[in-house]
PDB file of N, CA and C in Angstrom:
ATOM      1  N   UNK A   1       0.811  -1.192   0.000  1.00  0.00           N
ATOM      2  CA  UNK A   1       0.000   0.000   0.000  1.00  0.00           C
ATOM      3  C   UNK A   1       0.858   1.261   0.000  1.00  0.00           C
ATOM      4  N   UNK A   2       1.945   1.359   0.410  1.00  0.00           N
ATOM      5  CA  UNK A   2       2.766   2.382   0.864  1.00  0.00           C
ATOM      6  C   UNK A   2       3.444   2.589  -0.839  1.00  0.00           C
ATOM      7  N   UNK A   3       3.713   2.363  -1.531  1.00  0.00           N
ATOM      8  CA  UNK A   3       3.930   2.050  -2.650  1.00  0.00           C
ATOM      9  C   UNK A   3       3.057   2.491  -3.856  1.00  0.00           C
ATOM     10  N   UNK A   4       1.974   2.768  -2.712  1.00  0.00           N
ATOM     11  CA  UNK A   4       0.593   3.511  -3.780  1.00  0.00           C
ATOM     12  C   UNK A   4       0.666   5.037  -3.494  1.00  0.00           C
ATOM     13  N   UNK A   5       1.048   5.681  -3.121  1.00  0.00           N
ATOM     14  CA  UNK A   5       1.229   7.104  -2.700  1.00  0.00           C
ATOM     15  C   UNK A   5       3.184   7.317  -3.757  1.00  0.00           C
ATOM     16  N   UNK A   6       3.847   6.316  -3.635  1.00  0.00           N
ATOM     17  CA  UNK A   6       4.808   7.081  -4.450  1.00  0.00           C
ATOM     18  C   UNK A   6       4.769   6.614  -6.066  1.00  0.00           C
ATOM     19  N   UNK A   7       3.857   6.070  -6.731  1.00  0.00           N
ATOM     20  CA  UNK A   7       3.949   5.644  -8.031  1.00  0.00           C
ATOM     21  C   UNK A   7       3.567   7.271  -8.722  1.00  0.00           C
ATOM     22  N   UNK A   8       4.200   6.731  -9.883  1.00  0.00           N
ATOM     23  CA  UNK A   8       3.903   8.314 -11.355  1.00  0.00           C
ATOM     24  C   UNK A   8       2.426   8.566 -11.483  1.00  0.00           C
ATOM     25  N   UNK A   9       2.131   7.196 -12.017  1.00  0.00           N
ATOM     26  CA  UNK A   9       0.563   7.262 -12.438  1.00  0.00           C
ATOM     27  C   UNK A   9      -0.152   7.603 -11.372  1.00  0.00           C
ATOM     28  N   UNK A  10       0.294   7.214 -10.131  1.00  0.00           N
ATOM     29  CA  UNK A  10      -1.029   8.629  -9.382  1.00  0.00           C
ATOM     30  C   UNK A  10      -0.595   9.505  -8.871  1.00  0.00           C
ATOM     31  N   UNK A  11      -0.320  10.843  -9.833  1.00  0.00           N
ATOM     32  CA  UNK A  11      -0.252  12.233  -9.731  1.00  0.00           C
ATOM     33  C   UNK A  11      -1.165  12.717  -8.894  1.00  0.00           C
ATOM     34  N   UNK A  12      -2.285  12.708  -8.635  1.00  0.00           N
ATOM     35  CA  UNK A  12      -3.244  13.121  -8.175  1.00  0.00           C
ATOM     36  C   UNK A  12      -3.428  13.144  -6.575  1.00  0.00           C
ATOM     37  N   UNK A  13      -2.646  11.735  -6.179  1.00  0.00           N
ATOM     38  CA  UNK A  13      -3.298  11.420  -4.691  1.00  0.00           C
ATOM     39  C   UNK A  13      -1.537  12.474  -4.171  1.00  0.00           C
ATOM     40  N   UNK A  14      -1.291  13.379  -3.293  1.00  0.00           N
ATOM     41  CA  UNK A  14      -0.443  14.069  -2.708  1.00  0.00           C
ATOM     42  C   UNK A  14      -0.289  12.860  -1.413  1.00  0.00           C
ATOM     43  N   UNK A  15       0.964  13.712  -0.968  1.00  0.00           N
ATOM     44  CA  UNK A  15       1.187  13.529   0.198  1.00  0.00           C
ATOM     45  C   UNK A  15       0.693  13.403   1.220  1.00  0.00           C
ATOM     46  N   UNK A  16      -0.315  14.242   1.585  1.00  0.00           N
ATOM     47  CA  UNK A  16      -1.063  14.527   2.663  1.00  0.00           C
ATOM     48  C   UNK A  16      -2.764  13.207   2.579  1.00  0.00           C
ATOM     49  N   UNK A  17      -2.963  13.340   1.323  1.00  0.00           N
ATOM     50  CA  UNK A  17      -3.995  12.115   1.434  1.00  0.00           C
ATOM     51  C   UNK A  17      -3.686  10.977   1.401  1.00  0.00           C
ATOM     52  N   UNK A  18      -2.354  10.436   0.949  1.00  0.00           N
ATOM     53  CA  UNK A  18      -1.701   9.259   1.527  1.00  0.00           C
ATOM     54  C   UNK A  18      -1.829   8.809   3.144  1.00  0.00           C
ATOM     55  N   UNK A  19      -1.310  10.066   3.625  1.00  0.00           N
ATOM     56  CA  UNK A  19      -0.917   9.739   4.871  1.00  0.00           C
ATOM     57  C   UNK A  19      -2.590   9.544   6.061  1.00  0.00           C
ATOM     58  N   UNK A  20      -3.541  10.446   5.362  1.00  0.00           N
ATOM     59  CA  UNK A  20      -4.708  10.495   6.100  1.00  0.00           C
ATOM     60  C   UNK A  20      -5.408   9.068   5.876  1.00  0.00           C
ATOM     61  N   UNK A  21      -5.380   8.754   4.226  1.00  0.00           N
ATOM     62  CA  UNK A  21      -6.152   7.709   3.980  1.00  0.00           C
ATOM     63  C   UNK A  21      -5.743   6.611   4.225  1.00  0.00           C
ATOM     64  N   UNK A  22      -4.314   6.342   4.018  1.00  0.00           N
ATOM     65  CA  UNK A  22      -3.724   4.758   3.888  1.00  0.00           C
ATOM     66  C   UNK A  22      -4.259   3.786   5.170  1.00  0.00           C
ATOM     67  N   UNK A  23      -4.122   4.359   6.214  1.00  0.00           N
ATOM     68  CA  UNK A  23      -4.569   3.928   7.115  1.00  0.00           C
ATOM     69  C   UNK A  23      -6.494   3.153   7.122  1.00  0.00           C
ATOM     70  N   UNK A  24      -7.165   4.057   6.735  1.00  0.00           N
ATOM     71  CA  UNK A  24      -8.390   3.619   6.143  1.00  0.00           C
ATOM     72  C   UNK A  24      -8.549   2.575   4.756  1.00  0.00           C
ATOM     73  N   UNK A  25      -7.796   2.684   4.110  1.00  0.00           N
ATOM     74  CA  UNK A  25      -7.884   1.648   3.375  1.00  0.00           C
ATOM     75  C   UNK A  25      -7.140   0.696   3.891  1.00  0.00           C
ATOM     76  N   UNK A  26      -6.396   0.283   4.741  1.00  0.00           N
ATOM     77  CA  UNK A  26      -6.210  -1.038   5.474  1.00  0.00           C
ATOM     78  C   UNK A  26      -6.891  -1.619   5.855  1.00  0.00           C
ATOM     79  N   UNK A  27      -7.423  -0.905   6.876  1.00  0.00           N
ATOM     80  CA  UNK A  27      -8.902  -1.000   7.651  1.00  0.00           C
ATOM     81  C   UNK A  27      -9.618  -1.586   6.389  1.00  0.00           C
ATOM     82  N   UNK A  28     -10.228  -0.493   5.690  1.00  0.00           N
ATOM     83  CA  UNK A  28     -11.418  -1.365   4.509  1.00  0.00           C
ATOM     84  C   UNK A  28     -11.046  -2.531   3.944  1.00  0.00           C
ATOM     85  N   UNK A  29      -9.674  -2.911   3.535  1.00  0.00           N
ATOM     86  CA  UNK A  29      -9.122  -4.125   2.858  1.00  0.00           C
ATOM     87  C   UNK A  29      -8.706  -5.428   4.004  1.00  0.00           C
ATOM     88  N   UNK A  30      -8.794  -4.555   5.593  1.00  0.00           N
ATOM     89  CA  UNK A  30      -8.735  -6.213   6.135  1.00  0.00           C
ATOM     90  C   UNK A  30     -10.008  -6.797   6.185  1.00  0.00           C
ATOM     91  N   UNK A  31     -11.054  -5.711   6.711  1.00  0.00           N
ATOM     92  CA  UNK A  31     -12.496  -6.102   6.813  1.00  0.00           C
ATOM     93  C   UNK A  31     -13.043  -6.513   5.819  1.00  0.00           C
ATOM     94  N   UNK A  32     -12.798  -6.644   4.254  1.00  0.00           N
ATOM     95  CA  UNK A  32     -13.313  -7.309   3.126  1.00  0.00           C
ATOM     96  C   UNK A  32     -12.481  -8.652   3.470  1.00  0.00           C
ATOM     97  N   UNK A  33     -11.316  -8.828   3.551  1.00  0.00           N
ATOM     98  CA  UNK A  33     -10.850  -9.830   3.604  1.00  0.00           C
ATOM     99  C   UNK A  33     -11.212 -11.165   4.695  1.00  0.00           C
ATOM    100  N   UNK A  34     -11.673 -10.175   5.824  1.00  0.00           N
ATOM    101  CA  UNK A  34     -12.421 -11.230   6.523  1.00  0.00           C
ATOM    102  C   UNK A  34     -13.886 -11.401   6.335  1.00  0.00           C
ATOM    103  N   UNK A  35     -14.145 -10.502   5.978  1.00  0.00           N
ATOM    104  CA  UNK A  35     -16.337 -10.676   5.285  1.00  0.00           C
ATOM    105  C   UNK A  35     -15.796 -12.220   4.443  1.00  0.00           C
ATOM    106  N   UNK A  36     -14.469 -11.673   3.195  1.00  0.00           N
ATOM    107  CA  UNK A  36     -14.428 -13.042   2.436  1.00  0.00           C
ATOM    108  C   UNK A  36     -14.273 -14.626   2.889  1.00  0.00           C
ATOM    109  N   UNK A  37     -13.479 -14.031   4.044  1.00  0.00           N
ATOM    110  CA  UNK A  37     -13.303 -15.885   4.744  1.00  0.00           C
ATOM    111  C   UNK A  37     -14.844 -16.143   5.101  1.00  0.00           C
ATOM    112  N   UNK A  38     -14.989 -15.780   6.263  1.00  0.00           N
ATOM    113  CA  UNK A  38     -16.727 -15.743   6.993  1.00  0.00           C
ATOM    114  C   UNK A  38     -17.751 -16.172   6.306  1.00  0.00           C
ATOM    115  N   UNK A  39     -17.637 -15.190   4.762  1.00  0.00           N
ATOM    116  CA  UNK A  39     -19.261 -15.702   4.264  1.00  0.00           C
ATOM    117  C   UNK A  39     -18.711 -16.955   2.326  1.00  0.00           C
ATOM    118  N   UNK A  40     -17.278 -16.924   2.172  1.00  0.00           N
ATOM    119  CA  UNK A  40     -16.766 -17.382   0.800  1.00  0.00           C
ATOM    120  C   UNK A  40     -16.180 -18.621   1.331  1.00  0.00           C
ATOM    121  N   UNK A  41     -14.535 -18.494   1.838  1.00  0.00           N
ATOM    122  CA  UNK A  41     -14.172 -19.221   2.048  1.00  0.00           C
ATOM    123  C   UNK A  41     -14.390 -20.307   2.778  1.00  0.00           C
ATOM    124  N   UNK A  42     -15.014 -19.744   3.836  1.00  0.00           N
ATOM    125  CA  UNK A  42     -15.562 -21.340   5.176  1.00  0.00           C
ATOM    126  C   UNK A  42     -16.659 -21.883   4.981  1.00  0.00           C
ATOM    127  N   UNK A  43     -17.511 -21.603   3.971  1.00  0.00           N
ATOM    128  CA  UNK A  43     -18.716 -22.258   3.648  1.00  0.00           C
ATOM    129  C   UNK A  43     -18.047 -23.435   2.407  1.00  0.00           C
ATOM    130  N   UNK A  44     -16.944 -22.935   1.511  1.00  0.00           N
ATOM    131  CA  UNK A  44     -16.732 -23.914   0.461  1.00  0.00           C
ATOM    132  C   UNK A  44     -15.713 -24.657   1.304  1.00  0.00           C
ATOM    133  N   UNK A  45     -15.323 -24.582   2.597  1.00  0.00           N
ATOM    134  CA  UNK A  45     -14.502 -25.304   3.131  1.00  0.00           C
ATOM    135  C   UNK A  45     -15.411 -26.744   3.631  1.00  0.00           C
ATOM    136  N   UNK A  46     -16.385 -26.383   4.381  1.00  0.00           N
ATOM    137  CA  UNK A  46     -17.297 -27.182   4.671  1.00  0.00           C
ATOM    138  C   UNK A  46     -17.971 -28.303   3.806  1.00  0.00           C
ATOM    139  N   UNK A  47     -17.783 -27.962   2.601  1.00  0.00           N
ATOM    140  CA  UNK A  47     -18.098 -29.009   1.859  1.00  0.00           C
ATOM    141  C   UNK A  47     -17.172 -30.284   1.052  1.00  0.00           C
ATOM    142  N   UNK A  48     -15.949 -30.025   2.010  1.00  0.00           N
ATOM    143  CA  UNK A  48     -15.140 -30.977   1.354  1.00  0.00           C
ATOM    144  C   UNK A  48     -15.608 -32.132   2.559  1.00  0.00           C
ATOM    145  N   UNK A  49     -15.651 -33.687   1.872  1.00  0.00           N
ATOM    146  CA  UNK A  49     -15.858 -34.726   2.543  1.00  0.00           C
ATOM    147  C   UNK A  49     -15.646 -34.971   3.889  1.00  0.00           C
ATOM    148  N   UNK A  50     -14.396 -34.641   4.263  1.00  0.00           N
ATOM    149  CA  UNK A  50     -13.457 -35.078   5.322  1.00  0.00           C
ATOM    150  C   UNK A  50     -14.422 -34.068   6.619  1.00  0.00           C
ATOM    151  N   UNK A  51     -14.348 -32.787   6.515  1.00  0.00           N
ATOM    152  CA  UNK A  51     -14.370 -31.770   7.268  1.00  0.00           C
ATOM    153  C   UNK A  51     -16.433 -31.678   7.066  1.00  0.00           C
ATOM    154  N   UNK A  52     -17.370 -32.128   6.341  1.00  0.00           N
ATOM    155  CA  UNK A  52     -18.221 -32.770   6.364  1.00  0.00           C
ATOM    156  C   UNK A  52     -18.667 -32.982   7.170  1.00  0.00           C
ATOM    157  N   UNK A  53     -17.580 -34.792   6.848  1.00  0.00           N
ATOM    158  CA  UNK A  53     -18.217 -35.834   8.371  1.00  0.00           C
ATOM    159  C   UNK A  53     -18.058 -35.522   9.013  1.00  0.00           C
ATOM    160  N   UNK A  54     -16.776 -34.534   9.534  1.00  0.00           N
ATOM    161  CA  UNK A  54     -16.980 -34.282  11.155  1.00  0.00           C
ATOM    162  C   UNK A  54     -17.837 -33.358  11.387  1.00  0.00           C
ATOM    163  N   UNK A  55     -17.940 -32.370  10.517  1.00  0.00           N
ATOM    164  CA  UNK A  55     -19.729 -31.772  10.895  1.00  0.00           C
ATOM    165  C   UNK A  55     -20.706 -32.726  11.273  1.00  0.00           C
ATOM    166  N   UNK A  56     -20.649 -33.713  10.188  1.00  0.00           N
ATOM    167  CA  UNK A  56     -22.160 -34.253  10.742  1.00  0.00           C
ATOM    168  C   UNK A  56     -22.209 -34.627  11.722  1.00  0.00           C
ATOM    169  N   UNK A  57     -20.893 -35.717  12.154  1.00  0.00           N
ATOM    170  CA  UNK A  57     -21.074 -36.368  13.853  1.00  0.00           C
ATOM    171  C   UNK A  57     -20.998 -35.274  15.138  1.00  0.00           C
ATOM    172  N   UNK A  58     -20.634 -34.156  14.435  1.00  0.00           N
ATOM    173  CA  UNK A  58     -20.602 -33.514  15.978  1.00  0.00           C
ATOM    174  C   UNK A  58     -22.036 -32.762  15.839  1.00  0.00           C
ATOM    175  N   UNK A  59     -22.597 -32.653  14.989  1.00  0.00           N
ATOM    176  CA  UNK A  59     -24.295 -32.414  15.383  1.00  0.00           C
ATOM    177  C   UNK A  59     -25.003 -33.637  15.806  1.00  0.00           C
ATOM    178  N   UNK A  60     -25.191 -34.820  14.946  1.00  0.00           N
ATOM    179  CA  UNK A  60     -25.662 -35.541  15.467  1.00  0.00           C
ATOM    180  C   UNK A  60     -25.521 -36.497  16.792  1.00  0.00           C
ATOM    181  N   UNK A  61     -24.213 -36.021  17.503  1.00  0.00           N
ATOM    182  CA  UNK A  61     -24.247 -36.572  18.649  1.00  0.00           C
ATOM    183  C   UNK A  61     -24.078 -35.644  19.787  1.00  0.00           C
ATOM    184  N   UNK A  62     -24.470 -34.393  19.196  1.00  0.00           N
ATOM    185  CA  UNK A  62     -24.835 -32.879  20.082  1.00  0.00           C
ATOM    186  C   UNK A  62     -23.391 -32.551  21.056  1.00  0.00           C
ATOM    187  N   UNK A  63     -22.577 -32.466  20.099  1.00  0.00           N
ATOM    188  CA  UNK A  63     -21.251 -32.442  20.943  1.00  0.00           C
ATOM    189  C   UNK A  63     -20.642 -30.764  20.960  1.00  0.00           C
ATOM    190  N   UNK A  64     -20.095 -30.562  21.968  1.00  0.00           N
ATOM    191  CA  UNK A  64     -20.422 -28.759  22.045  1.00  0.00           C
ATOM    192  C   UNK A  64     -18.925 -28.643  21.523  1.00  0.00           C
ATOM    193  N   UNK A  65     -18.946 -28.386  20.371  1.00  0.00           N
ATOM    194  CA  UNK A  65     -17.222 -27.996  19.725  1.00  0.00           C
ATOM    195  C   UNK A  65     -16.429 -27.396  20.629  1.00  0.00           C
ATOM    196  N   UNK A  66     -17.426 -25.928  20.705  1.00  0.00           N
ATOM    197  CA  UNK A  66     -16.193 -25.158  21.519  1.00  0.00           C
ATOM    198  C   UNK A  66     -15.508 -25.540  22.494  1.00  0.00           C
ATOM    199  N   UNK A  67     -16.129 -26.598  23.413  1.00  0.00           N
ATOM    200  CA  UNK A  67     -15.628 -27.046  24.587  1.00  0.00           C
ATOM    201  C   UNK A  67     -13.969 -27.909  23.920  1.00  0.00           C
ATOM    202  N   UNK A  68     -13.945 -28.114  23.098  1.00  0.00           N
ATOM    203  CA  UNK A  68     -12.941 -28.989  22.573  1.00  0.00           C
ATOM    204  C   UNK A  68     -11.439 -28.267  22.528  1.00  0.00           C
ATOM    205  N   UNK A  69     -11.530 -27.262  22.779  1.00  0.00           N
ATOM    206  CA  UNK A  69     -10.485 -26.602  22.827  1.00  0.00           C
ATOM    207  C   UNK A  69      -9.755 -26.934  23.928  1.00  0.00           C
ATOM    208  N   UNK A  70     -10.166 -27.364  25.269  1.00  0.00           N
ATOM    209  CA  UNK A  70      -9.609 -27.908  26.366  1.00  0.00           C
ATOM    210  C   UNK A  70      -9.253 -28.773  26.261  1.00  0.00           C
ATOM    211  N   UNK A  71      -7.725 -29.439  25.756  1.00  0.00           N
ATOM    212  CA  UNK A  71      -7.135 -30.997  25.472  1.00  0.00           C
ATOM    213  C   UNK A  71      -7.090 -31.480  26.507  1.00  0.00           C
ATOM    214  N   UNK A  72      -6.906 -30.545  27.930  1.00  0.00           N
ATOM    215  CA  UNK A  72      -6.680 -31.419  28.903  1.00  0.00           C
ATOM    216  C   UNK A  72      -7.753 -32.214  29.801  1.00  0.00           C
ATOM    217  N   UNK A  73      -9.098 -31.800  29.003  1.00  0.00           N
ATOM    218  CA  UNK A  73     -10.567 -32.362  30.071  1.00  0.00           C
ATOM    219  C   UNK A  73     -11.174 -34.228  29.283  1.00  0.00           C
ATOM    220  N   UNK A  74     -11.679 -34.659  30.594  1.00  0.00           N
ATOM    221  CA  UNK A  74     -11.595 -35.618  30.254  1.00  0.00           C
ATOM    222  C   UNK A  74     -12.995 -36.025  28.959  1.00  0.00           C
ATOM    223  N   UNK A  75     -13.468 -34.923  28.733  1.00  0.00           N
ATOM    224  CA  UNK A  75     -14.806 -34.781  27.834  1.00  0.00           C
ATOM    225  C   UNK A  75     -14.317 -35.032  26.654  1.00  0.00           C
ATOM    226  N   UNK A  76     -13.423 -34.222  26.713  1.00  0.00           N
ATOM    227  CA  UNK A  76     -12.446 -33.993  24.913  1.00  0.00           C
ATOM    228  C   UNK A  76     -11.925 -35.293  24.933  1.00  0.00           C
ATOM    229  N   UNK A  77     -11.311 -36.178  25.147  1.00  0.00           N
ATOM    230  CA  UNK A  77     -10.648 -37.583  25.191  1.00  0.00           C
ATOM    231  C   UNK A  77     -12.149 -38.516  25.047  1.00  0.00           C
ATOM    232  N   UNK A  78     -13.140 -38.576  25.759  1.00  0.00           N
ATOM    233  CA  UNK A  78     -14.540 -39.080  25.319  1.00  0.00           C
ATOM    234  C   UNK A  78     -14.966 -38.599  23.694  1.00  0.00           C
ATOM    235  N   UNK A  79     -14.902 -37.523  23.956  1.00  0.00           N
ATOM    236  CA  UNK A  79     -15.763 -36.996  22.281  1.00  0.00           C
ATOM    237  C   UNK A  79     -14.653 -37.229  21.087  1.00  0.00           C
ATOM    238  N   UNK A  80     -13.540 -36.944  21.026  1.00  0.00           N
ATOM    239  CA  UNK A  80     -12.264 -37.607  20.382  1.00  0.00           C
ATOM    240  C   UNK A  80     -12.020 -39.302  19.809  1.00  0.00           C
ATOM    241  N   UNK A  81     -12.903 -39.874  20.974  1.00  0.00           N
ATOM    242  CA  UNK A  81     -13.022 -41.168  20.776  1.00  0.00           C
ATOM    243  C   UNK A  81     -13.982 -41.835  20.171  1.00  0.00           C
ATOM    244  N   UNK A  82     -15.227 -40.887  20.513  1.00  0.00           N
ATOM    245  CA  UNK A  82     -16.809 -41.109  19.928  1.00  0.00           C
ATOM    246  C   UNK A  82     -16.180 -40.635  18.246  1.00  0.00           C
ATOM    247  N   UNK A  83     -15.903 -39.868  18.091  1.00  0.00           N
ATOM    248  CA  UNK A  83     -15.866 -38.743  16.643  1.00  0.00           C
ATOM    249  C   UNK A  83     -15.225 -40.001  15.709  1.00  0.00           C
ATOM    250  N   UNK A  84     -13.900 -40.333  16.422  1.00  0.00           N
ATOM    251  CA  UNK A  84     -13.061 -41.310  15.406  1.00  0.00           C
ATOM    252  C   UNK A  84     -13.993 -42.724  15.260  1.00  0.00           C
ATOM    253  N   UNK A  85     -14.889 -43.310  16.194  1.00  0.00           N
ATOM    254  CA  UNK A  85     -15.858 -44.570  16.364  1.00  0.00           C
ATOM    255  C   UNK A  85     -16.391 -44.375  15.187  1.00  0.00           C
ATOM    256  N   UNK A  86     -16.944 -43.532  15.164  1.00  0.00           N
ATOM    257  CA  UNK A  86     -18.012 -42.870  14.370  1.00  0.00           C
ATOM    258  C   UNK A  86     -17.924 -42.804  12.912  1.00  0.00           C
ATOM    259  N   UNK A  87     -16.970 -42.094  12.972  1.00  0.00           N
ATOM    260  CA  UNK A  87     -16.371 -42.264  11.442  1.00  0.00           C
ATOM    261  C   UNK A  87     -15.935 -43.447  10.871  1.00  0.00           C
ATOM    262  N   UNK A  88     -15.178 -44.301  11.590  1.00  0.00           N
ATOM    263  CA  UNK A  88     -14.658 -45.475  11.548  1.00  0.00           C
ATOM    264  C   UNK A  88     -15.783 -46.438  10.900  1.00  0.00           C
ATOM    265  N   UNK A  89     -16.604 -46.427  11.586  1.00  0.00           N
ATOM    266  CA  UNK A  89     -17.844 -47.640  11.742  1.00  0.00           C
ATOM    267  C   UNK A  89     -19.267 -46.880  10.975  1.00  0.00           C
TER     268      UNK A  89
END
């Protein structure tokens, strides 16, 4: 971006609106970039096979994801075990 304030072809944008705007267009270009993961990328992620099934078994056996983040509880070692059963069989 910084690179866009010293090129030829834009005569137009000065010094001073570089320095006010650049900052705002970061801002606007991270927040598109995450609208794109959120509503583009993680929905076509979801439909690959693998990442699927483990959707399906962790709805259908009402398993609370977030809790899974705790490796060290003995829930996550239960549901870890159910998930791989599951798939397995």
């Amino acid at each position: 971006m910084a690179s866009l304030c010293n090129t030829k072809m834009n005569k137009l944008m000065t010094a001073p609106f570089c320095i006010r705007f650049l900052p705002w267009i970061k801002l606007c270009s991270g927040l598109v970039l995450i609208w794109l993961f959120v509503f583009v990328a993680a929905p076509r992620v979801q439909k690959y096979s693998y990442i699927a099934k483990v959707h399906d078994v962790i709805r259908e056996n009402n398993i609370d994801a977030t809790a899974l983040v705790y490796t060290e509880i003995q829930e996550f070692g239960d549901a870890d075990v159910h998930i791989r059963d599951a798939m397995n069989y």
